[in-house]
Protein backbone atom coordinates (compact mmCIF):
# COMPACT_ATOMS: atom_id res chain seq x y z
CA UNK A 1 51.77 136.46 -92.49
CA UNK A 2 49.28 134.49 -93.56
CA UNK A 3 45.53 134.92 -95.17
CA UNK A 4 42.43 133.79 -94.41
CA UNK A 5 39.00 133.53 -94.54
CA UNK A 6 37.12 136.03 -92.01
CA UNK A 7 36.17 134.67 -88.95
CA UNK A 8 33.10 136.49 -86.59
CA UNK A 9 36.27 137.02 -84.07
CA UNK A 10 37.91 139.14 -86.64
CA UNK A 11 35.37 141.65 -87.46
CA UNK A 12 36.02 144.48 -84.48
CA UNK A 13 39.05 144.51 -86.27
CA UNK A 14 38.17 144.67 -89.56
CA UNK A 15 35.73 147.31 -88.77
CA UNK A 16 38.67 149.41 -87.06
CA UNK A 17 40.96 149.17 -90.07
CA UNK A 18 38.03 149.91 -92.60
CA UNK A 19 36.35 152.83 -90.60
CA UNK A 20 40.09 154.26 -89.80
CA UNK A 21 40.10 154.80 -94.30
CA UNK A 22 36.41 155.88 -94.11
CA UNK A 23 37.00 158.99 -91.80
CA UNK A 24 40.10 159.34 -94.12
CA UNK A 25 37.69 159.32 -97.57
CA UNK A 26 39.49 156.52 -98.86
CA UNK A 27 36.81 153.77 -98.43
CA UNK A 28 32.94 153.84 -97.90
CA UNK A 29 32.29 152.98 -94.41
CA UNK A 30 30.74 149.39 -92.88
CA UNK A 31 28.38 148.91 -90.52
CA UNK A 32 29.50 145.80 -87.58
CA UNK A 33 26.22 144.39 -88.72
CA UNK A 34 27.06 144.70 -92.27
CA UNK A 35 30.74 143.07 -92.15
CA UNK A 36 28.99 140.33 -89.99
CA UNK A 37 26.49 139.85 -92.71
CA UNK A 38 29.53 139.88 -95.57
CA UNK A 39 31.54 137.99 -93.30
CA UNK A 40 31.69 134.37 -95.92
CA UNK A 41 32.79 136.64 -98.50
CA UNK A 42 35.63 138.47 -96.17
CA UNK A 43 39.46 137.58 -96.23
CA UNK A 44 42.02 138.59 -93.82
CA UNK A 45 45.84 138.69 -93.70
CA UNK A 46 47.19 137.95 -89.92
CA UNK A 47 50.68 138.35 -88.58
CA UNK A 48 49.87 136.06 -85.46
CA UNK A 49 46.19 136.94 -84.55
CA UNK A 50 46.29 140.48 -85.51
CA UNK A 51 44.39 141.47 -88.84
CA UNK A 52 46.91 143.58 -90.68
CA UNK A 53 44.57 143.88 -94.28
CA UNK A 54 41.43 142.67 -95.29
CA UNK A 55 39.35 142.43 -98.81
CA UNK A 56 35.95 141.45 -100.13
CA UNK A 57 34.82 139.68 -102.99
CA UNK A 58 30.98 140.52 -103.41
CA UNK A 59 29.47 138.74 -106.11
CA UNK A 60 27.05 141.29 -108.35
CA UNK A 61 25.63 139.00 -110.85
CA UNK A 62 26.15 135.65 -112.78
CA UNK A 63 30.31 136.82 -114.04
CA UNK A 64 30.64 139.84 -112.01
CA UNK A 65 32.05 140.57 -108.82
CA UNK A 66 33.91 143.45 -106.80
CA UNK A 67 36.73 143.76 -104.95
CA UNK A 68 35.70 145.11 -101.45
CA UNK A 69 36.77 147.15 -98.80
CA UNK A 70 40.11 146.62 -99.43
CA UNK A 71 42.49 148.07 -96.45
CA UNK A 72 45.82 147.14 -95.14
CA UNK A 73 47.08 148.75 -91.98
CA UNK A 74 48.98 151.51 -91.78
CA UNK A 75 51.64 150.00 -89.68
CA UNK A 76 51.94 147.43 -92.79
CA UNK A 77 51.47 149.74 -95.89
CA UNK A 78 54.16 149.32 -98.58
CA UNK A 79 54.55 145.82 -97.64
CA UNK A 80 52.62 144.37 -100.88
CA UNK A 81 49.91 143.09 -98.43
CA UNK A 82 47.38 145.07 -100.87
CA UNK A 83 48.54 142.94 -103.44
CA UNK A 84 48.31 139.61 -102.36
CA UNK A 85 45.13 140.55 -100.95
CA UNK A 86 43.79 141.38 -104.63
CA UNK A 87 45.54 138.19 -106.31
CA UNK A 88 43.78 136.35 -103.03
CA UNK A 89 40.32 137.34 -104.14
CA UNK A 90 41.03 136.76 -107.98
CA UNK A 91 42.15 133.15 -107.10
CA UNK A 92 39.32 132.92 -105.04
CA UNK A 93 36.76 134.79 -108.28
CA UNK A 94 38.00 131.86 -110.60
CA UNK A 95 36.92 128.92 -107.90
CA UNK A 96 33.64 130.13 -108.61
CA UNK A 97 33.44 130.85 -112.43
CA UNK A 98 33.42 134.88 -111.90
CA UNK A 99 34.86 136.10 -115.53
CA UNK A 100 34.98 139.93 -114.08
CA UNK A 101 35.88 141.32 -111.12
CA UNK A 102 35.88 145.59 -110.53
CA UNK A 103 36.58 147.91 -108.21
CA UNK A 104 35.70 151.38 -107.33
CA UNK A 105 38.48 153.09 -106.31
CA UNK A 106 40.71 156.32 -105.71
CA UNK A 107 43.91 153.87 -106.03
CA UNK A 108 43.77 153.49 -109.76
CA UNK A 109 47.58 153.52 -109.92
CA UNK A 110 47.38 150.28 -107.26
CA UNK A 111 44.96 148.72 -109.43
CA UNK A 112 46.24 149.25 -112.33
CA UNK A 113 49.71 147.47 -110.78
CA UNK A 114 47.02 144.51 -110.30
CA UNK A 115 45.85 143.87 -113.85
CA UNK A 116 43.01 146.45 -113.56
CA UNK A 117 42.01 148.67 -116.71
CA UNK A 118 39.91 151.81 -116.63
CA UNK A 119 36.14 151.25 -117.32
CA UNK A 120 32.58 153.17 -117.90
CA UNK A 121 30.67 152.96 -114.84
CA UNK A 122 27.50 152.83 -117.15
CA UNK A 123 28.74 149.40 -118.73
CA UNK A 124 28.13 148.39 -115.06
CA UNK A 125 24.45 148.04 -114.53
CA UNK A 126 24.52 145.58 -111.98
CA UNK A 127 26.65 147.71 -109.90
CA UNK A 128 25.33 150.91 -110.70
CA UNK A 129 21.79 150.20 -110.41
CA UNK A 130 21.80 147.70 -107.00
CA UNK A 131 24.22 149.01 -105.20
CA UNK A 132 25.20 152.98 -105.88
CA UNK A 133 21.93 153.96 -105.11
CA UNK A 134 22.17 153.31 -101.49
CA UNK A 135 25.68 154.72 -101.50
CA UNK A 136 25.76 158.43 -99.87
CA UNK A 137 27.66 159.83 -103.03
CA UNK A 138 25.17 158.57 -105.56
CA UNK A 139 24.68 161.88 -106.61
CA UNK A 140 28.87 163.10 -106.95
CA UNK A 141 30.40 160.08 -107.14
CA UNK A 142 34.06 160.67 -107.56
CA UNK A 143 35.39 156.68 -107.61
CA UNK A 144 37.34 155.54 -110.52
CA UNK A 145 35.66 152.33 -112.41
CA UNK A 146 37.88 149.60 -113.01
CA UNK A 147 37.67 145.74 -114.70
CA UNK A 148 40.06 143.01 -114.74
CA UNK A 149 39.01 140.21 -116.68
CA UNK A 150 39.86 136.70 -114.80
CA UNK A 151 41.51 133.59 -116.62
């Protein structure tokens, strides 16, 4: 298994494995016209051609950025695929100067595994105010907040 960057001919797949943990509550769901549109910032592990996990990086601001949509298939869970996903997108967070990357998550035992700590949402204006207020739970948000500083 190997991972890569997302390629247009991944992203029926992608959007299978991600909306598969949306009806599940586990992830927000993606449009196909979103995860086209996120596509550069996208990475995928493959056994063969088959997309077994995939993660974002989505850059918020000048040293922030979020880890994404991160789902591995249920086939491979256990497997530490979520894993090298995160360390994937935190290599790929220090190629372009990010200091801090977050997530917002119901896994904060998996995160915290990854070098994630527990953190105010409200120290997170440019997450908070750009993109929560289009979320559908802006107003019950039950995600866990958490940092990991890079370097």
């Amino acid at each position: 298994m190997k991972i890569f960057n997302a390629v247009t001919s991944d992203v029926k797949e992608i959007y299978n494995l991600i909306e598969m943990y949306a009806k599940e509550g586990v992830v927000l769901p993606r449009s196909l016209l979103s995860l086209y549109q996120y596509l550069q910032c996208l990475y995928v592990m493959k056994e063969g051609e088959a997309v077994v996990g995939v993660a974002g990086l989505h850059v918020l601001g000048e040293d922030l950025a979020e880890v994404r949509s991160l789902v591995v298939s249920h086939t491979y869970a256990g497997k530490g695929i979520g894993r090298m996903l995160v360390s994937h997108v935190m290599e790929e967070a220090t190629k372009i100067n990010v200091k801090r990357v977050i997530s917002l998550t119901y896994e904060t035992v998996f995160f915290q595994k990854c070098g994630f700590d527990f953190v105010n949402k409200e120290l997170l204006p440019e997450k908070v105010g750009v993109d929560c207020r289009h979320c559908p739970k802006v107003n019950y948000c039950d995600e866990v907040a958490m940092i990991r500083y890079v370097g």
